[in-house]
C-alpha atoms as a PDB file:
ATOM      1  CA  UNK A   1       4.474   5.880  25.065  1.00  0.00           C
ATOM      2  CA  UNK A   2       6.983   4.218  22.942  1.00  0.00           C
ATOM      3  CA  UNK A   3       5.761   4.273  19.131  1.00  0.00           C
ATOM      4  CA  UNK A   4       7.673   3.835  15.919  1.00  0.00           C
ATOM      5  CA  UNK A   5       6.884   5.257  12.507  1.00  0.00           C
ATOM      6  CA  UNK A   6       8.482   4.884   9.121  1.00  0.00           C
ATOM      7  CA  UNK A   7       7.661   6.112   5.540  1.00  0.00           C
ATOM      8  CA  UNK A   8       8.683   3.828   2.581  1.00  0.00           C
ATOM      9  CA  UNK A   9       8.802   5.501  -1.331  1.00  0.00           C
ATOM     10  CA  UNK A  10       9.198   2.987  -4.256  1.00  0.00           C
ATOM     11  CA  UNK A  11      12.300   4.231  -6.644  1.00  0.00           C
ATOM     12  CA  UNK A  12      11.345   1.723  -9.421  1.00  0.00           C
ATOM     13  CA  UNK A  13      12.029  -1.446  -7.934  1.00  0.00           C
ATOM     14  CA  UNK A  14      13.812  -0.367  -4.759  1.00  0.00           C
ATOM     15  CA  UNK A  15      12.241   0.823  -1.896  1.00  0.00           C
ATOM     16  CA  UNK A  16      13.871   3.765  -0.004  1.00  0.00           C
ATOM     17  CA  UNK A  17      12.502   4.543   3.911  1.00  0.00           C
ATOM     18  CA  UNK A  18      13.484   6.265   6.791  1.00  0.00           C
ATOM     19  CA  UNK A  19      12.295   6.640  10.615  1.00  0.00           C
ATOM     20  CA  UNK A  20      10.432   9.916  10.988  1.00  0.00           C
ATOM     21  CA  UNK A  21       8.951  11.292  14.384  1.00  0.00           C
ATOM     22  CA  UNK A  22       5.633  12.349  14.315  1.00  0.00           C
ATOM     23  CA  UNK A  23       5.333  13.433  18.126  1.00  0.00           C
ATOM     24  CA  UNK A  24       4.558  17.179  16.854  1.00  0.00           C
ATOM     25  CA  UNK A  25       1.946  16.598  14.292  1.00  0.00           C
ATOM     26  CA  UNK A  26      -1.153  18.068  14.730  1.00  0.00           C
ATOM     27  CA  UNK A  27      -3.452  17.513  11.714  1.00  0.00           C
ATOM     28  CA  UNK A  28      -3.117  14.912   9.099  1.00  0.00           C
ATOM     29  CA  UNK A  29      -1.763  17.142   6.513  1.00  0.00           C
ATOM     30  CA  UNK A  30       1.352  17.446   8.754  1.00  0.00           C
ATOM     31  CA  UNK A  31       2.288  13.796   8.437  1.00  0.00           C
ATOM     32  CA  UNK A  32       1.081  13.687   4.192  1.00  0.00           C
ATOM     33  CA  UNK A  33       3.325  16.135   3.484  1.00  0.00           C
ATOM     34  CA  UNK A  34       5.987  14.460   5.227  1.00  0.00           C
ATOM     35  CA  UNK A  35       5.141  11.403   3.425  1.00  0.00           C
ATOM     36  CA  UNK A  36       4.872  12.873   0.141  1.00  0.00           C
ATOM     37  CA  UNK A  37       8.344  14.955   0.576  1.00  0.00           C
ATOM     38  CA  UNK A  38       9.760  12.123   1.165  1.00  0.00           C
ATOM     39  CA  UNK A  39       8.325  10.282  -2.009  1.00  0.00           C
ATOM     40  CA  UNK A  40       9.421  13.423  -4.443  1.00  0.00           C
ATOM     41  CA  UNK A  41      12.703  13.154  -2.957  1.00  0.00           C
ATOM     42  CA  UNK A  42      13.033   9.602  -4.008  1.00  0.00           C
ATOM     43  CA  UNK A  43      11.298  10.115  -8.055  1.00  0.00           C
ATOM     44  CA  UNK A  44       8.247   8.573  -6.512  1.00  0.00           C
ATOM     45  CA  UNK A  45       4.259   9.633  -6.409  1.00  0.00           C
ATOM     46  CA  UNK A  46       3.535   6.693  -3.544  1.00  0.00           C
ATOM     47  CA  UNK A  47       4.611   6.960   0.127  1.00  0.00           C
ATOM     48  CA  UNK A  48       3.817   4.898   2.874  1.00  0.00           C
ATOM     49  CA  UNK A  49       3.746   5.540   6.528  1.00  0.00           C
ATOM     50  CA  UNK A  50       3.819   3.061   9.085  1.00  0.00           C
ATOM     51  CA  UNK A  51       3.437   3.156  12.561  1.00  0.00           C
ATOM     52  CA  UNK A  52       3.408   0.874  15.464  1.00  0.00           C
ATOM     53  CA  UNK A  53       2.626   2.260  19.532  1.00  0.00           C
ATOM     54  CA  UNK A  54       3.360   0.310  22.769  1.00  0.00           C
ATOM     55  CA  UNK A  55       2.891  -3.222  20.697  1.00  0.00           C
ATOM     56  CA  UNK A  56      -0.959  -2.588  21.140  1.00  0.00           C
ATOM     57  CA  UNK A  57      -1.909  -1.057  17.666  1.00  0.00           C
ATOM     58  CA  UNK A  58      -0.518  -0.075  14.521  1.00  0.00           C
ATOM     59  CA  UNK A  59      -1.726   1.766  11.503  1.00  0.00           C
ATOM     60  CA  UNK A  60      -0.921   2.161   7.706  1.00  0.00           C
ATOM     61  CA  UNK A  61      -1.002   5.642   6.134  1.00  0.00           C
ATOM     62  CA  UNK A  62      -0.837   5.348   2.455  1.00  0.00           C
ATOM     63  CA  UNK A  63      -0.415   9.212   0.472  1.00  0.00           C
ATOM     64  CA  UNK A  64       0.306   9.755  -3.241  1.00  0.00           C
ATOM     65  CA  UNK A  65      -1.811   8.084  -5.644  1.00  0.00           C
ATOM     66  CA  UNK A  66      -2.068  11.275  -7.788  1.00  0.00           C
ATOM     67  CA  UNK A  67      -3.503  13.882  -4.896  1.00  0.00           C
ATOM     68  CA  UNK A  68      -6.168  11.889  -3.554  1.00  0.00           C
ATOM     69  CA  UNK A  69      -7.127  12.599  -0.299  1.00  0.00           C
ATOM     70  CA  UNK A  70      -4.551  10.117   2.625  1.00  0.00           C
ATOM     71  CA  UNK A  71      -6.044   6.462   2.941  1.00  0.00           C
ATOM     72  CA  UNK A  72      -5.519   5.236   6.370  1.00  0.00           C
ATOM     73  CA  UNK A  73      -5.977   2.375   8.279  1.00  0.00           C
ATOM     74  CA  UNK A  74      -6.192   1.868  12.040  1.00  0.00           C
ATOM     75  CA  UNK A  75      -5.379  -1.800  14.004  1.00  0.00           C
ATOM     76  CA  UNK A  76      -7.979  -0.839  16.773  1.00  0.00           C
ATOM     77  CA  UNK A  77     -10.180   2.631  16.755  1.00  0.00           C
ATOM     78  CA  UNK A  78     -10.572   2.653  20.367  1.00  0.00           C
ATOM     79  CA  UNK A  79      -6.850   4.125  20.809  1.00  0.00           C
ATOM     80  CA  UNK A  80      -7.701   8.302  19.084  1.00  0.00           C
ATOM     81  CA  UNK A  81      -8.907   8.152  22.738  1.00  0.00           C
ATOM     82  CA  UNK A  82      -5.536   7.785  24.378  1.00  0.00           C
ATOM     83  CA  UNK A  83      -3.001   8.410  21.978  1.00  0.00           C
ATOM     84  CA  UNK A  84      -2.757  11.691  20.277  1.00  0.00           C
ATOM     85  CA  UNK A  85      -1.203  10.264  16.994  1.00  0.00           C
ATOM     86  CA  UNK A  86      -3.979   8.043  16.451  1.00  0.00           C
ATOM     87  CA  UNK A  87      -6.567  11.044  16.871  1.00  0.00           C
ATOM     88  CA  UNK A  88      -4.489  12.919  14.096  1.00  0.00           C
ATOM     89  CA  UNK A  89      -4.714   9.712  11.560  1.00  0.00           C
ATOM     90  CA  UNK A  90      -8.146   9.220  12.111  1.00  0.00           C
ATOM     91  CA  UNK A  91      -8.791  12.802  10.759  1.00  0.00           C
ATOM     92  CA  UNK A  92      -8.094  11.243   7.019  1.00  0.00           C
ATOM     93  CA  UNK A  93     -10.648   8.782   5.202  1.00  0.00           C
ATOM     94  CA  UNK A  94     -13.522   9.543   8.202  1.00  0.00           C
ATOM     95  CA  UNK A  95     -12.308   6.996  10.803  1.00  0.00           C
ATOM     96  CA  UNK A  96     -15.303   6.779  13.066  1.00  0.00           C
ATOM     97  CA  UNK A  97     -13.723   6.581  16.483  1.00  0.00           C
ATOM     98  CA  UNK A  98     -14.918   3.231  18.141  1.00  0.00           C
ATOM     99  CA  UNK A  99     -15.851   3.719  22.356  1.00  0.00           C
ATOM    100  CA  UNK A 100     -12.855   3.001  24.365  1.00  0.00           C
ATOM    101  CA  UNK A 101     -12.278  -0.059  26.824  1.00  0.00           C
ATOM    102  CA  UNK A 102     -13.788  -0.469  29.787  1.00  0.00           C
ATOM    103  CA  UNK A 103     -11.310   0.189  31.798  1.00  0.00           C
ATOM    104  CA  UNK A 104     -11.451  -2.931  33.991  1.00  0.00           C
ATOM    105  CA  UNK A 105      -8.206  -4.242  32.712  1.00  0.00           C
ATOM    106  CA  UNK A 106      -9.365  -6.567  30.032  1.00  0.00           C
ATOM    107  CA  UNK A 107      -9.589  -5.550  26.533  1.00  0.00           C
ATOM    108  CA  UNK A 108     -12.133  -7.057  24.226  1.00  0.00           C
ATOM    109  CA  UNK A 109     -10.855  -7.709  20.682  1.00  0.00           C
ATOM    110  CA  UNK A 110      -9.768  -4.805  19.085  1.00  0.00           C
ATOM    111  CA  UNK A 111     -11.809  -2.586  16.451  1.00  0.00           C
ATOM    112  CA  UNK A 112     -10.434  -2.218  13.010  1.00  0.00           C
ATOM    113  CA  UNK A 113     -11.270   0.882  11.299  1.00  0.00           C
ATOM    114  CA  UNK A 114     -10.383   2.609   8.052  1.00  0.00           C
ATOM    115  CA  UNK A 115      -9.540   1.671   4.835  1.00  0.00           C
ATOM    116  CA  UNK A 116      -8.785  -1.862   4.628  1.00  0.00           C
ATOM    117  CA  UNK A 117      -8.110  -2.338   1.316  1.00  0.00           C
ATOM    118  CA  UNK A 118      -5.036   0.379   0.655  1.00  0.00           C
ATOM    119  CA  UNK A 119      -2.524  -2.351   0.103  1.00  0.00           C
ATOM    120  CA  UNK A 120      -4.539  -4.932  -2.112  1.00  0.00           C
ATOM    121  CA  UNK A 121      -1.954  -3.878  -4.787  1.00  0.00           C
ATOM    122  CA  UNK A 122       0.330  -4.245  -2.683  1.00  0.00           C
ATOM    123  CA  UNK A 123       0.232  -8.046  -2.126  1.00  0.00           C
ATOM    124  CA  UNK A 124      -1.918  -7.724   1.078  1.00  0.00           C
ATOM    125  CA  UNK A 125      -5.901  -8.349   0.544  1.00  0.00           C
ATOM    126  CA  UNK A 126      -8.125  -6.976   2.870  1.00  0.00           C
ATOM    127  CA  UNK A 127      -9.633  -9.498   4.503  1.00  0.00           C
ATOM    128  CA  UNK A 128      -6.290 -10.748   5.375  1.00  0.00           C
ATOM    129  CA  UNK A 129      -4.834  -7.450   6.792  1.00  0.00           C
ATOM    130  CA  UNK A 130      -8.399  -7.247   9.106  1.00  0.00           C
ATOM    131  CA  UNK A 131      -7.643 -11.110   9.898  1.00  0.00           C
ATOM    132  CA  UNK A 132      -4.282 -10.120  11.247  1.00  0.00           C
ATOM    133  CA  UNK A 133      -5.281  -7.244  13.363  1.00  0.00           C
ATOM    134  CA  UNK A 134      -7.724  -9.041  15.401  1.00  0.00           C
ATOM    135  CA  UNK A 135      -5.782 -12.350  15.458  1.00  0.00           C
ATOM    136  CA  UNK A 136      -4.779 -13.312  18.922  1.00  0.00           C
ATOM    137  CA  UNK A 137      -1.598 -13.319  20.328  1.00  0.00           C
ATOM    138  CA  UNK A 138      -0.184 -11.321  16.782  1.00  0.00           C
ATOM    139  CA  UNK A 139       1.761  -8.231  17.710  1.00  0.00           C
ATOM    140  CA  UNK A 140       1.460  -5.142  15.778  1.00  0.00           C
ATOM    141  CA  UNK A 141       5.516  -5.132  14.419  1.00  0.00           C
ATOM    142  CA  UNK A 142       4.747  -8.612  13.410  1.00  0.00           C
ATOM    143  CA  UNK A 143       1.452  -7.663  11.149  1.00  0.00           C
ATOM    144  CA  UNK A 144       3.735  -4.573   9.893  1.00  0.00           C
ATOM    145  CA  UNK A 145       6.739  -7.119   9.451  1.00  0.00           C
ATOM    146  CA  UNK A 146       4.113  -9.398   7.274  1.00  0.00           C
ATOM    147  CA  UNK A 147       3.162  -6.078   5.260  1.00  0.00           C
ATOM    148  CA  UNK A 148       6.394  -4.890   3.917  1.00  0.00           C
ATOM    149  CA  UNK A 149       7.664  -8.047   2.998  1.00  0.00           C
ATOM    150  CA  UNK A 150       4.636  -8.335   0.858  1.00  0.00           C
ATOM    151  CA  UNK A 151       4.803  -4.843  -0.310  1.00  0.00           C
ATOM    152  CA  UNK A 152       8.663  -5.697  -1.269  1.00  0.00           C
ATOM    153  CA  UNK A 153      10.647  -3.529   1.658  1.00  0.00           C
ATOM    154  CA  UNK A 154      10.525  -6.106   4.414  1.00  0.00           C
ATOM    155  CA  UNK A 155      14.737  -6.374   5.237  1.00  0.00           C
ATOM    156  CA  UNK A 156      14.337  -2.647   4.688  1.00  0.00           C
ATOM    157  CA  UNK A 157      11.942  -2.486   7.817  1.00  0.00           C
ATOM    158  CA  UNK A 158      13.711  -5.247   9.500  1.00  0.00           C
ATOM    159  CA  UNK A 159      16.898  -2.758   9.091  1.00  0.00           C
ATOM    160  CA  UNK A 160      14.958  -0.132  11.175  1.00  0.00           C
ATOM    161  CA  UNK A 161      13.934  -2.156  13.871  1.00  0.00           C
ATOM    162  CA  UNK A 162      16.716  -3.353  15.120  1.00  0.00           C
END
């Protein structure tokens, strides 16, 4: 499984970000304190993580926001079935795990889950970043692509991907 993850930290106007590989995390206070390391590092109290598997789904961790508790949202909930990362992110902000496809080789529209609305400061409403994830024919890099340019890091993330 081929799957990408960044974190991004504001340092007043700038944003900083690196790649990170989450491939040994095992609860969701593994990748938060990843996250938030990297935010001290940079001056910052906001980090946020994004990740993108197999250009099927994608999700949005955002950690900081003085010690609340991860807010985390999920393109599809039917994947903490088959990918382990997924499982672990759906452990924050009680991600009720949706059933998983059929099997028969179609897949009906996927099943957003989480919280929607962690980037409305951000520049990116809710009902726009659920619009996205179940628009057809929109790839998950693209809706992440859409996101940090919003959220002011896009040639940052551009950078990364290419």
């Amino acid at each position: 499984m081929s799957t990408f993850a960044a974190v991004f930290a504001p340092h007043g106007k700038t944003w900083r970000g690196t790649e990170l590989e989450l491939g040994d995390v095992e609860v969701i206070d593994d990748v938060t304190d990843l996250m938030l390391d990297f935010a001290a590092d940079r001056g910052s109290d906001l980090s946020l993580l994004l990740v993108e598997a197999d250009d099927e789904w994608f999700a949005i961790v955002r950690a900081g926001d003085d010690g609340e508790e991860p807010r985390v949202y999920l393109s599809d909930a039917r994947v903490v079935h088959d990918h382990p990362l997924a499982s672990v992110l759906s452990e924050a902000g009680g991600l009720g795990a949706a059933a998983p496809s059929d099997g028969a080789g179609t897949r009906p529209d996927p099943v957003p889950d989480g919280d929607g609305d962690l980037l409305t400061d951000l520049g990116m409403p809710e009902d726009e970043l659920r619009s996205l994830s179940v628009g057809g024919g929109v790839l998950p890099g693209d809706v992440l692509a859409v996101v940090a340019e919003r959220a002011g890091f896009g040639d940052l993330l551009d950078g990364m991907r290419l």
